[in-house]
N, C-alpha and C. Protein backbone atom coordinates (compact mmCIF):
# COMPACT_ATOMS: atom_id res chain seq x y z
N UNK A 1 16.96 -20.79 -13.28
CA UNK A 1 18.06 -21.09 -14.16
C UNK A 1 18.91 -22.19 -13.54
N UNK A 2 19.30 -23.19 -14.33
CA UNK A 2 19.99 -24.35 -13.74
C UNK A 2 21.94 -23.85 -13.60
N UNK A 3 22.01 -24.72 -12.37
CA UNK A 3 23.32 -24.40 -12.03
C UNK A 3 23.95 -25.27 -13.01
N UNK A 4 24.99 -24.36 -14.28
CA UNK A 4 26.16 -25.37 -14.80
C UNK A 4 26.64 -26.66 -14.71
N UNK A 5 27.52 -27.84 -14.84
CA UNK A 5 27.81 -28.58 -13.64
C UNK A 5 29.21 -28.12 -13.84
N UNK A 6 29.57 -27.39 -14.32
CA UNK A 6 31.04 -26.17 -14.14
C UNK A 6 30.74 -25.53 -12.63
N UNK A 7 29.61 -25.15 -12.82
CA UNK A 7 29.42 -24.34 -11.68
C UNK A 7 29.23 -25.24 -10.61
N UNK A 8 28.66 -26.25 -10.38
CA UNK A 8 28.51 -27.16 -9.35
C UNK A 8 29.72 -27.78 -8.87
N UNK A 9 30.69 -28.10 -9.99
CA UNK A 9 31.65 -28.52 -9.40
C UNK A 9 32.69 -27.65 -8.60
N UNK A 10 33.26 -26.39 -9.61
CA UNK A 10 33.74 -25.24 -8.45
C UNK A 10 32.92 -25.00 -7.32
N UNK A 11 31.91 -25.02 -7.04
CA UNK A 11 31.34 -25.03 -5.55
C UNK A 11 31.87 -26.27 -4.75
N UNK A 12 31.80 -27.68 -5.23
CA UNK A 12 32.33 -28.70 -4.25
C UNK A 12 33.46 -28.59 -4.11
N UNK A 13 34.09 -28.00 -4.95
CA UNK A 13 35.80 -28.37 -4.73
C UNK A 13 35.83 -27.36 -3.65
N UNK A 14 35.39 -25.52 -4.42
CA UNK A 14 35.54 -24.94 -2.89
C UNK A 14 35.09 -25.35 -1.11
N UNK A 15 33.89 -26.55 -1.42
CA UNK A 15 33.36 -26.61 0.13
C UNK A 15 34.49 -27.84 0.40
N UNK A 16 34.95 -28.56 -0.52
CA UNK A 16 36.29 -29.37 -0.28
C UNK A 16 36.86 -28.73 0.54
N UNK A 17 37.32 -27.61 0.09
CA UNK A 17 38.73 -26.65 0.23
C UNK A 17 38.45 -26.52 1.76
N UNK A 18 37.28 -25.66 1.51
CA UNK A 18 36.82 -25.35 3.33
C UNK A 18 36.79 -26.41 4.24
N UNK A 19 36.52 -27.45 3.72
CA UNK A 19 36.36 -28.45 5.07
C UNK A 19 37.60 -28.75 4.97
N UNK A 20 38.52 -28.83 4.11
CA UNK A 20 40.03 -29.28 4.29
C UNK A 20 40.72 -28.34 5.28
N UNK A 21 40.53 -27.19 5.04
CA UNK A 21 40.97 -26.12 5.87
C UNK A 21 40.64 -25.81 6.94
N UNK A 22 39.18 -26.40 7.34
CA UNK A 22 39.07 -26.71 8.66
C UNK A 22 39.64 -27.38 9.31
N UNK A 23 39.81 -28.57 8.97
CA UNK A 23 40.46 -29.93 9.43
C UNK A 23 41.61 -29.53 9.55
N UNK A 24 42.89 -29.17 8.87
CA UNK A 24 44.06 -29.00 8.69
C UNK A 24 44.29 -27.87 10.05
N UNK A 25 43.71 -26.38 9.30
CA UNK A 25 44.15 -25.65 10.76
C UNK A 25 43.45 -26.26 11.93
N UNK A 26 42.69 -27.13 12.20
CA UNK A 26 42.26 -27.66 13.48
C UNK A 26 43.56 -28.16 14.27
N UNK A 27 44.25 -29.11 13.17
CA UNK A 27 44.61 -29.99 13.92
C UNK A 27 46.80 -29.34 14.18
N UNK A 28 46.70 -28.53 13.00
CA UNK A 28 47.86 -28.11 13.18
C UNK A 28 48.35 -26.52 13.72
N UNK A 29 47.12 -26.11 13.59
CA UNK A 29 46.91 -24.15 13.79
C UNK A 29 47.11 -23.36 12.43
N UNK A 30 46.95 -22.43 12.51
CA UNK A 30 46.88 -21.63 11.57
C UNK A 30 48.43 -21.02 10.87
N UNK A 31 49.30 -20.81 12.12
CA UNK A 31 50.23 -21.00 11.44
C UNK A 31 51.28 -21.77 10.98
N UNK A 32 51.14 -23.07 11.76
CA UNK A 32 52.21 -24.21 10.82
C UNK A 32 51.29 -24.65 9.62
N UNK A 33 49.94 -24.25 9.16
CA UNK A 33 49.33 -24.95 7.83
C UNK A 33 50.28 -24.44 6.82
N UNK A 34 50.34 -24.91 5.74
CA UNK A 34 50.42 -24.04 4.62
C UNK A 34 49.18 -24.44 3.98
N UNK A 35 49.34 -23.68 2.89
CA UNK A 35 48.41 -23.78 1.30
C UNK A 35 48.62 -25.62 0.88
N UNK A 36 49.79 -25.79 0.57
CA UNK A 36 49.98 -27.03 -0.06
C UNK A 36 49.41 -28.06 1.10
N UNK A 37 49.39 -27.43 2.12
CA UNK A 37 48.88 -29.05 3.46
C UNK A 37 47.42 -29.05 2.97
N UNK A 38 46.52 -27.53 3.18
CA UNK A 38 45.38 -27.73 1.93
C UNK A 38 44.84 -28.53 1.25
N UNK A 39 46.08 -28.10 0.27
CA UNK A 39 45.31 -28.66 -1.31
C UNK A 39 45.87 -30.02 -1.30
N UNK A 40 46.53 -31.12 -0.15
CA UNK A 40 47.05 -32.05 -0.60
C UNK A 40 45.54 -32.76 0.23
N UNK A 41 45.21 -32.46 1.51
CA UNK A 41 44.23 -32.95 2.69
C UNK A 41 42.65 -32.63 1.23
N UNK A 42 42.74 -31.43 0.81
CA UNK A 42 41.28 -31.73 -0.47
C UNK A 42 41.76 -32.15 -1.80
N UNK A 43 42.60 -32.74 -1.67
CA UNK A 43 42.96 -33.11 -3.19
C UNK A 43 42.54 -32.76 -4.34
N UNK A 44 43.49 -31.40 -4.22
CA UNK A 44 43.37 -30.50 -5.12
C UNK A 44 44.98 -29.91 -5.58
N UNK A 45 45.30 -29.72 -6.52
CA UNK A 45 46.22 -29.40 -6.50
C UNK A 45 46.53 -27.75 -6.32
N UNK A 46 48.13 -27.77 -5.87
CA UNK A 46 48.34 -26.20 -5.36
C UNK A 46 47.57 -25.24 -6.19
N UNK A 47 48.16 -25.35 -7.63
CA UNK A 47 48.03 -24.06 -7.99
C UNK A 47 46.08 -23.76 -8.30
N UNK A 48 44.95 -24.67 -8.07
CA UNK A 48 43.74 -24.67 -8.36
C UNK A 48 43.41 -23.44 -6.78
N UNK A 49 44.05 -24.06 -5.64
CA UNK A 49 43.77 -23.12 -4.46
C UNK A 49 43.65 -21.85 -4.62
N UNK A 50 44.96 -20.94 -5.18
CA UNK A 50 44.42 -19.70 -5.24
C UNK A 50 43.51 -19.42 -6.39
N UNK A 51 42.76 -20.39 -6.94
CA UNK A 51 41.47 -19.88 -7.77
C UNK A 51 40.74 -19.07 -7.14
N UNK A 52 40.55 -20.09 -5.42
CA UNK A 52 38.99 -19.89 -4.68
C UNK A 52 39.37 -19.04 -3.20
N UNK A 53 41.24 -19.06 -3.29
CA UNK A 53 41.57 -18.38 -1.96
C UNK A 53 42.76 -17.91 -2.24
N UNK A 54 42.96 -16.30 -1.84
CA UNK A 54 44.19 -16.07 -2.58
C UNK A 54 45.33 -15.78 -1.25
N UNK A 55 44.97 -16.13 -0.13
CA UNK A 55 46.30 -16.06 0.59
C UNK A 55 45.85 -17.23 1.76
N UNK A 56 46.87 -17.46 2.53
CA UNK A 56 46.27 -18.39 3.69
C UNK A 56 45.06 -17.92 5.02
N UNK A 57 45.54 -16.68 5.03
CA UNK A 57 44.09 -15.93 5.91
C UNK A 57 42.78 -16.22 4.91
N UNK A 58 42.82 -15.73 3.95
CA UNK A 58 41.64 -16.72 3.42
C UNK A 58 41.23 -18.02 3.58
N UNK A 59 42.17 -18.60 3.81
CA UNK A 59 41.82 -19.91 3.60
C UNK A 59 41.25 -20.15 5.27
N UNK A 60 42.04 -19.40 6.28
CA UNK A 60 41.56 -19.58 7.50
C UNK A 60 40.32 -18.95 8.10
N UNK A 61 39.73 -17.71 7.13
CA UNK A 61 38.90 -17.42 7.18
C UNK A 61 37.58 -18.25 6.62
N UNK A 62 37.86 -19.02 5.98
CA UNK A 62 37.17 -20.43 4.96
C UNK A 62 37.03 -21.51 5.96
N UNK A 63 38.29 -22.16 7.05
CA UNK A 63 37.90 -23.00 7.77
C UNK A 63 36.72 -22.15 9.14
N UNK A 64 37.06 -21.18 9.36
CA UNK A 64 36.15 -20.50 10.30
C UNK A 64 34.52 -20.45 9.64
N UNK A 65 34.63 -20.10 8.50
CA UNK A 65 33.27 -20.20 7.75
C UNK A 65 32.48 -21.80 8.18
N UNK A 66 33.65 -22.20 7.91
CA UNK A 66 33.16 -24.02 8.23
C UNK A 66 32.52 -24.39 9.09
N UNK A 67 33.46 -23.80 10.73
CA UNK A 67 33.12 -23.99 11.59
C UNK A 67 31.83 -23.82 12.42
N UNK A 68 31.72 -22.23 11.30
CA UNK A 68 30.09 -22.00 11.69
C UNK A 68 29.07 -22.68 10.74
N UNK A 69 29.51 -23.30 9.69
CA UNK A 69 28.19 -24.19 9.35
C UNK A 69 28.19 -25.73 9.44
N UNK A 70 29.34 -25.85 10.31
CA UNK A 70 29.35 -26.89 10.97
C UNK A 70 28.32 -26.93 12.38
N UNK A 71 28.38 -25.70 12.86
CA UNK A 71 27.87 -25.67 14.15
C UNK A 71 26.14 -25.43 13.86
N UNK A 72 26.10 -24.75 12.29
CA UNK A 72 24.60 -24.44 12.40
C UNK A 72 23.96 -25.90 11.57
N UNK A 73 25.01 -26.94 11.52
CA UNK A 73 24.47 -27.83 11.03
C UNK A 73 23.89 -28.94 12.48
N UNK A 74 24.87 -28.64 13.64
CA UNK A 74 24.66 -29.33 14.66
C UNK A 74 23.20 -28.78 15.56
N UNK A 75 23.40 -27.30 15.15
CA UNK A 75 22.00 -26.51 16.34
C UNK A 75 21.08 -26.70 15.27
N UNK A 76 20.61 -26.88 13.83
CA UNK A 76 19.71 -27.40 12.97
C UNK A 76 19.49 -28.36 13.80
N UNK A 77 19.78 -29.27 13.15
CA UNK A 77 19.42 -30.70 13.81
C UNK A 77 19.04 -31.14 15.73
N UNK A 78 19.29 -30.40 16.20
CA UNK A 78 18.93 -30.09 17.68
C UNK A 78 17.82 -29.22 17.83
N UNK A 79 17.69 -28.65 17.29
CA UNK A 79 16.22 -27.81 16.85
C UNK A 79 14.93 -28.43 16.50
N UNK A 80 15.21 -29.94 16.10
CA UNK A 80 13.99 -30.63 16.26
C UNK A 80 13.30 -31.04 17.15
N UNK A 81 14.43 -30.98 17.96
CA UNK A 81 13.75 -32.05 19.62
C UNK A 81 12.94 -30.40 19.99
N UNK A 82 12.09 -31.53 20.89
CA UNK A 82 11.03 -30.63 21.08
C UNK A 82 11.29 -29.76 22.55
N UNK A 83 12.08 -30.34 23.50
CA UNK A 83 12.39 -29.45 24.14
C UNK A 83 13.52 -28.91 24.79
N UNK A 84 13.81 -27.65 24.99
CA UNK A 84 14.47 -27.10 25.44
C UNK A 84 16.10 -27.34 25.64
N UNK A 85 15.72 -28.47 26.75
CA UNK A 85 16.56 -29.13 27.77
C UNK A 85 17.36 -30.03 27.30
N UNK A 86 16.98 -30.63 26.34
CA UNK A 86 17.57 -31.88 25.37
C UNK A 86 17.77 -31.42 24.47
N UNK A 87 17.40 -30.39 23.95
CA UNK A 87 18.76 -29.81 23.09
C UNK A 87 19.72 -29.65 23.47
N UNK A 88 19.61 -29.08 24.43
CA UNK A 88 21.19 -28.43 25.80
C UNK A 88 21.68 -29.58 25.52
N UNK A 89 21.17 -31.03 26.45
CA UNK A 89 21.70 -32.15 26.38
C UNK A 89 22.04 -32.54 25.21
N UNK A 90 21.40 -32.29 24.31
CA UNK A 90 21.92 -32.85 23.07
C UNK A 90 23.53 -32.26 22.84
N UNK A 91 23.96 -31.41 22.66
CA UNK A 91 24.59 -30.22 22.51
C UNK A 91 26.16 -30.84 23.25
N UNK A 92 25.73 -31.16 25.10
CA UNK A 92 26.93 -31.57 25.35
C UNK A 92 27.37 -32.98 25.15
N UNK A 93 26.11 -33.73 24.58
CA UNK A 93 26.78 -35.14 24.21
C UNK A 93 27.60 -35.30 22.56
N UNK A 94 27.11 -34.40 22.31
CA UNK A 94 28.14 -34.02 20.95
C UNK A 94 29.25 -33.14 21.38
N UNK A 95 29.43 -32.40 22.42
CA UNK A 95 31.12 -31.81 22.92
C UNK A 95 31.68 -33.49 23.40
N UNK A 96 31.14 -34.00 23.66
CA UNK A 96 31.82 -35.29 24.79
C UNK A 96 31.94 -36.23 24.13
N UNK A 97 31.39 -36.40 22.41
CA UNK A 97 31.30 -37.36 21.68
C UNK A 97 32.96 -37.04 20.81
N UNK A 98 33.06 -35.80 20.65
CA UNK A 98 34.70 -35.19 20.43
C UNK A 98 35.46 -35.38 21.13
N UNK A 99 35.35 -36.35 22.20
CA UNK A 99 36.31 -35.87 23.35
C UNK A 99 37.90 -36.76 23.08
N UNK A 100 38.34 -37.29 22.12
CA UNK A 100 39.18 -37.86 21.41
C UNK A 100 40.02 -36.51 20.97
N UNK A 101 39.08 -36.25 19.33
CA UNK A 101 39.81 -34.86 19.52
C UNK A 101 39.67 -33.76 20.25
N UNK A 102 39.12 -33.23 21.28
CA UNK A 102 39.58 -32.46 22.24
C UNK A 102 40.78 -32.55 22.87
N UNK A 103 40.68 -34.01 23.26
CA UNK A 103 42.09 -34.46 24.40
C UNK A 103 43.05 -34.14 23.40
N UNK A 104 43.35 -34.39 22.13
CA UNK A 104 44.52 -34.12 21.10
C UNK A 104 44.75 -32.53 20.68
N UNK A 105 43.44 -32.27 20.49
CA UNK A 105 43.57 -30.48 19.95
C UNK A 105 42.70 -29.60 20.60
N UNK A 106 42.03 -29.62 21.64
CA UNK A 106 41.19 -28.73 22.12
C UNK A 106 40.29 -28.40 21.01
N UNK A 107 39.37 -27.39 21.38
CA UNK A 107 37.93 -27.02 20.91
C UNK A 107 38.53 -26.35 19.00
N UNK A 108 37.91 -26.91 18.31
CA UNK A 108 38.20 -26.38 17.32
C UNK A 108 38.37 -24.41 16.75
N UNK A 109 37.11 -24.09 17.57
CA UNK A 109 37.03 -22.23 17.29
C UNK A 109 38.12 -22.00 18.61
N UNK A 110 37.50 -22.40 19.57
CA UNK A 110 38.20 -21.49 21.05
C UNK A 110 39.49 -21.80 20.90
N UNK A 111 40.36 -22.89 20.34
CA UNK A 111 41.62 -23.06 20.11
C UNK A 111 42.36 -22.10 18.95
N UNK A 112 41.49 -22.23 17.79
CA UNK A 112 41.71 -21.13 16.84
C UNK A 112 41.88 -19.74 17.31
N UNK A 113 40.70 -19.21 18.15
CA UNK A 113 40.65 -18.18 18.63
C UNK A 113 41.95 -17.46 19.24
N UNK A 114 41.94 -18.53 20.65
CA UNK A 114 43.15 -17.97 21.03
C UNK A 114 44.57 -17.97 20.40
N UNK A 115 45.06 -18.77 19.18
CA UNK A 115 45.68 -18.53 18.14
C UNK A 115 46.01 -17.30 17.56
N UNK A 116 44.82 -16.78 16.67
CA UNK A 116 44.71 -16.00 16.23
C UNK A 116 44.62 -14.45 17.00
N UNK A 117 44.34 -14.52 18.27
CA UNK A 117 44.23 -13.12 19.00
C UNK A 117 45.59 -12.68 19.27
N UNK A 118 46.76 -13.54 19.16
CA UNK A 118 48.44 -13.41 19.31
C UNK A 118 48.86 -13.21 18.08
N UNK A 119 47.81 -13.06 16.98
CA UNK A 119 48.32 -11.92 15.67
C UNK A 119 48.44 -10.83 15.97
N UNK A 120 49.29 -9.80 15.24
CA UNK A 120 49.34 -8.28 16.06
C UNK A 120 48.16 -7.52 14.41
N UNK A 121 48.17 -8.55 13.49
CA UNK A 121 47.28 -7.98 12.54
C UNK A 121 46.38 -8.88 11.78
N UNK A 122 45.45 -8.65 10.83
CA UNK A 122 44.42 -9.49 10.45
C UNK A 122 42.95 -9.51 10.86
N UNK A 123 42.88 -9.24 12.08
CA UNK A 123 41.15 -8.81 12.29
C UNK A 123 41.08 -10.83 12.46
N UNK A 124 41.11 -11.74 11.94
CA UNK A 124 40.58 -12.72 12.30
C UNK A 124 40.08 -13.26 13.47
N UNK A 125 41.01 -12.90 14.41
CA UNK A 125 40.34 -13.33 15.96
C UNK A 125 39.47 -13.11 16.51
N UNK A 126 38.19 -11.67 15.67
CA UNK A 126 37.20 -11.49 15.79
C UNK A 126 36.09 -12.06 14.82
N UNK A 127 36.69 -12.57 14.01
CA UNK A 127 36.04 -13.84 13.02
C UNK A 127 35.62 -15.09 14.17
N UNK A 128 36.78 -15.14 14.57
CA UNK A 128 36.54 -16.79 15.28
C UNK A 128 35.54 -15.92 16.50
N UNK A 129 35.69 -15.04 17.05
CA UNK A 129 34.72 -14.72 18.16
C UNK A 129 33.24 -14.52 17.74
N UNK A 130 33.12 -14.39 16.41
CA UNK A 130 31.99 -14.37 15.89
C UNK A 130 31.03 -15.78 16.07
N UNK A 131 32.08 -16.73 15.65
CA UNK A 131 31.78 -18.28 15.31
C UNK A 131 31.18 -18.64 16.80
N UNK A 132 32.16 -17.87 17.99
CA UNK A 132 31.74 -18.16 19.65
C UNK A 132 29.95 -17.56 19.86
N UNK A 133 30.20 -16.49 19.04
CA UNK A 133 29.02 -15.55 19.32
C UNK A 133 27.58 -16.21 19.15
N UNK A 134 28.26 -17.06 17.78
CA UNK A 134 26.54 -18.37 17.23
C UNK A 134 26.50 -19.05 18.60
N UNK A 135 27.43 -19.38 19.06
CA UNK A 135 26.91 -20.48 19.70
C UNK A 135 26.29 -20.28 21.04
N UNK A 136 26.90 -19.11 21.23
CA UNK A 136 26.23 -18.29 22.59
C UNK A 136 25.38 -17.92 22.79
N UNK A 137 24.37 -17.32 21.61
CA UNK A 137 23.29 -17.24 21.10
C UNK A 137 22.13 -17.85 20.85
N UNK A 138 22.71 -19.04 20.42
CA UNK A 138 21.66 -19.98 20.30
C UNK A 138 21.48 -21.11 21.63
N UNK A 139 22.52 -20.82 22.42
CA UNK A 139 22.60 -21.63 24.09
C UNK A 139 21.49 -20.80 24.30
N UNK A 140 21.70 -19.45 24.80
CA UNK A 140 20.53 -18.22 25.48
C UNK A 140 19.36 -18.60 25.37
N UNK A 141 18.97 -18.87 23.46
CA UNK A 141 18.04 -18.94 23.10
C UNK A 141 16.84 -20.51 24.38
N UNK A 142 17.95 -21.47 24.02
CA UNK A 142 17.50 -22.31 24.69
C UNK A 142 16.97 -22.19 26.29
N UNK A 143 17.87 -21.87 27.13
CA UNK A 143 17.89 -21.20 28.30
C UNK A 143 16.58 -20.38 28.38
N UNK A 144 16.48 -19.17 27.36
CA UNK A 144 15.11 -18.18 27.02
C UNK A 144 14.10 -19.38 27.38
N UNK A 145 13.93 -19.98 26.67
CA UNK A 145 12.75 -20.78 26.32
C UNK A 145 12.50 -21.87 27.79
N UNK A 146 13.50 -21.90 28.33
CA UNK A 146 13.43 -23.03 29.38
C UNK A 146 12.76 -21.82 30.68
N UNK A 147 12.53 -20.69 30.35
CA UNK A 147 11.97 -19.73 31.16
C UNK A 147 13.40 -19.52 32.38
N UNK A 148 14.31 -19.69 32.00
CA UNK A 148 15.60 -19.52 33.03
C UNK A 148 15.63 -17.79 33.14
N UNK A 149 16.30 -17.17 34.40
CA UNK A 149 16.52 -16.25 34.87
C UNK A 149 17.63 -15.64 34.07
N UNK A 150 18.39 -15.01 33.54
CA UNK A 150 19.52 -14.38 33.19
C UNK A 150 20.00 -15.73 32.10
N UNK A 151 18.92 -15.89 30.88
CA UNK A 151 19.47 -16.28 29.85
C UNK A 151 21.06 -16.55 29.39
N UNK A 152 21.23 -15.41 29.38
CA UNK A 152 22.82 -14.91 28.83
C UNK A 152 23.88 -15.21 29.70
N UNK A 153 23.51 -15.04 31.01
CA UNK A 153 24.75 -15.71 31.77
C UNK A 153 24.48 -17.33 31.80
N UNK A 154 23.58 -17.99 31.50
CA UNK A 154 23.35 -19.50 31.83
C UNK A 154 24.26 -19.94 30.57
N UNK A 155 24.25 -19.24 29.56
CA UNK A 155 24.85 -19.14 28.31
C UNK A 155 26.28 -19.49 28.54
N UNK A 156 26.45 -18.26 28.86
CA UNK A 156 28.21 -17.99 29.16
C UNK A 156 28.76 -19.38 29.91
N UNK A 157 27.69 -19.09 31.14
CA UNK A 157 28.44 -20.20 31.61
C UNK A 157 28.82 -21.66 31.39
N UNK A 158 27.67 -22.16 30.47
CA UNK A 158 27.55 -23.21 29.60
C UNK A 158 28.37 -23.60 28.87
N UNK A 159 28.78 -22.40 27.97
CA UNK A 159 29.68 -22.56 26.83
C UNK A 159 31.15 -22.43 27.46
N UNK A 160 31.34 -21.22 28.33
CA UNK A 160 32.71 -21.49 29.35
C UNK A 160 32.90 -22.72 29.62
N UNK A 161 32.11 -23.64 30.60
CA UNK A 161 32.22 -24.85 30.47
C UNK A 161 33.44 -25.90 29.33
N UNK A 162 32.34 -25.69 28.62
CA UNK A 162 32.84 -26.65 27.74
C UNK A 162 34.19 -25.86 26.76
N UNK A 163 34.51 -24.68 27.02
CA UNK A 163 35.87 -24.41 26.64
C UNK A 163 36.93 -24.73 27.73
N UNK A 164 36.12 -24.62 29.16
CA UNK A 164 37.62 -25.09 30.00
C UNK A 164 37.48 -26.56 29.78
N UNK A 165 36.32 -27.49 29.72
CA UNK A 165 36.90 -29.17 29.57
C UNK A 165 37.17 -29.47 28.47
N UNK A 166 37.80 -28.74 27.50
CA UNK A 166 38.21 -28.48 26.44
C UNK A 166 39.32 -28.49 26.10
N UNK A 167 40.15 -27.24 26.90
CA UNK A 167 41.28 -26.71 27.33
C UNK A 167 41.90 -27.88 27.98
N UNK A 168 41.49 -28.21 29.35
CA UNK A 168 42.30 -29.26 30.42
C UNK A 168 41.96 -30.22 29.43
N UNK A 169 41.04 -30.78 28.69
CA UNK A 169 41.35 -32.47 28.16
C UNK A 169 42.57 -32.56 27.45
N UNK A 170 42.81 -31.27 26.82
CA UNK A 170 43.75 -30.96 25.72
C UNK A 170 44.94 -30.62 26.45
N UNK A 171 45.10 -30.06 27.72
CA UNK A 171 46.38 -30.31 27.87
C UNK A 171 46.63 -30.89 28.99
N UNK A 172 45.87 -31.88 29.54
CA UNK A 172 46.24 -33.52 30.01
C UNK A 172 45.96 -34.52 29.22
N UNK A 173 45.97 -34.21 27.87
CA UNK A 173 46.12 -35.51 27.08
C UNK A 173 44.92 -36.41 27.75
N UNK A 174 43.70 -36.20 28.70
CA UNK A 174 43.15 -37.05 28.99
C UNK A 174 41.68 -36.40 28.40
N UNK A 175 41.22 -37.91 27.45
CA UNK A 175 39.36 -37.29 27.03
C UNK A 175 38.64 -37.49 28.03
N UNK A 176 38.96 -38.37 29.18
CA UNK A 176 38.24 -38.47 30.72
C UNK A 176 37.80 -37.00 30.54
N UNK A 177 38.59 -36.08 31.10
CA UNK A 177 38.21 -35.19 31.60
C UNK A 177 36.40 -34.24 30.53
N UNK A 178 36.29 -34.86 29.48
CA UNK A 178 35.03 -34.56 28.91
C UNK A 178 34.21 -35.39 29.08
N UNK A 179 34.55 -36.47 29.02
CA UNK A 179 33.08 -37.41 30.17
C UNK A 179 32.75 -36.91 31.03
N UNK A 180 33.71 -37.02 32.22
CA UNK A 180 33.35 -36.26 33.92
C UNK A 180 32.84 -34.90 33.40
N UNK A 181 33.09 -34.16 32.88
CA UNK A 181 32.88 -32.76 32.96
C UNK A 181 31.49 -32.53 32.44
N UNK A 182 30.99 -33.57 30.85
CA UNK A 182 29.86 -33.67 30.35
C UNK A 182 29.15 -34.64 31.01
N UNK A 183 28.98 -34.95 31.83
CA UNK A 183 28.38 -36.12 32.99
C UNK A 183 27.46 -34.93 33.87
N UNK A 184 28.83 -33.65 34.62
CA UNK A 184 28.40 -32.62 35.37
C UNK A 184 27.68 -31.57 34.91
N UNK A 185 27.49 -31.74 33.58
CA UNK A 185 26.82 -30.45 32.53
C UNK A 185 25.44 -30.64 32.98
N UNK A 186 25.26 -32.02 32.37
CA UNK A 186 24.15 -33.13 32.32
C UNK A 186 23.51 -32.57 33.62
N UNK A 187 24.03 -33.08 34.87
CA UNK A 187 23.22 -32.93 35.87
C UNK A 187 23.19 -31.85 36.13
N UNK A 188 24.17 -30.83 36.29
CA UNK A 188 23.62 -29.30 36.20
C UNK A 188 22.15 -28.92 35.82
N UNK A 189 22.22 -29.30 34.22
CA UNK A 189 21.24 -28.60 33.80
C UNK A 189 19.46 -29.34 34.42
N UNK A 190 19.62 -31.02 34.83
CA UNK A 190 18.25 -31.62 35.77
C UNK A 190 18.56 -30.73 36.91
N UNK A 191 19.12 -30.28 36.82
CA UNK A 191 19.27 -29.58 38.57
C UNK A 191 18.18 -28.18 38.21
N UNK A 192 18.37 -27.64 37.22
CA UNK A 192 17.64 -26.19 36.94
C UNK A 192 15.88 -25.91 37.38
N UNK A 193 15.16 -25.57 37.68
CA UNK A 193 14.13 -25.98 38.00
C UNK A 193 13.21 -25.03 36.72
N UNK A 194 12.59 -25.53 36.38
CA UNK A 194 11.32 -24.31 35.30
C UNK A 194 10.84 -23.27 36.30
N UNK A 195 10.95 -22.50 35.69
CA UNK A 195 10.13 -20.97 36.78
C UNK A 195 8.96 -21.06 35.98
């Protein structure tokens, strides 16, 4: 059955919405956004928003949605290379290729995250830990495959990584610090040997 183009279009406006709402709470947090910063960043007007979201936790639950198919759009596409290792690499030359906005806003989820865990209600901060959880997951996976020892901690530590040169770029205002840091990822991981 063919999709409407009623129906096609309420879908773009909503993935509008979401990527607006990504962008917006990225850059301002979750709680100085409003609704209207929203619908002005997807140009949409106010009152169309609560069609597709009826409070602002929705809507932040919408940029978190984002975030994870933002990220499964990045580990897609890294999933082609054929091995292992250069995905990894792939992976931190796209943290270091952000490193503009890092130095301005830190990591888009891990910044959210810790945001949202200084709610005393909402459940969201285990939303955004979810979004951490893809990505931790699919590091392992890599790691798995590279025949590495303790998958899951090569993981952790990987992704720790790149939340502390994340953190410090963002609050020394300097994106240096994601070059140097994704420079040291880099050789870390030639350092690993295949078992």
């Amino acid at each position: 059955m063919k999709e409407s183009a009623r129906g096609r279009a309420a879908g773009a406006k909503r993935q509008r919405l979401m990527r607006a709402a990504a962008d917006v709470v990225y850059r301002q947090g979750a709680e100085r956004t409003t609704i209207a910063d929203i619908a002005r960043v997807a140009d949409v007007p106010v009152g169309n928003v609560y069609y597709y979201f009826k409070t602002k936790d929705e809507l932040v639950t919408a940029a978190l949605s984002e975030h994870a198919r933002q990220l499964d759009l990045l580990t897609s596409g890294l999933d082609r290379l054929p091995d292992p290792r250069e995905r990894l690499k792939g992976l931190i030359n796209a943290w270091v290729s952000q490193r503009d906005l890092a130095a301005r806003y830190g990591c888009p989820t891990g910044t959210l995250a810790v945001e949202l865990d200084k709610r005393d209600e909402g459940g969201l901060d285990v939303e955004a830990g979810r979004v951490i959880r893809l990505l931790l997951a699919w590091v392992e996976r890599q790691f798995h495959e590279l025949d590495q020892p303790e998958p899951d901690g090569l993981a952790l530590t990987l992704v720790s990584a790149y939340q502390g040169m994340s953190l410090l770029a963002n609050a020394l205002r300097d994106p240096g610090v994601m070059d140097r840091e994704g420079a040291r990822l880099l050789a870390w991981l030639d350092s690993l040997k295949a078992t």
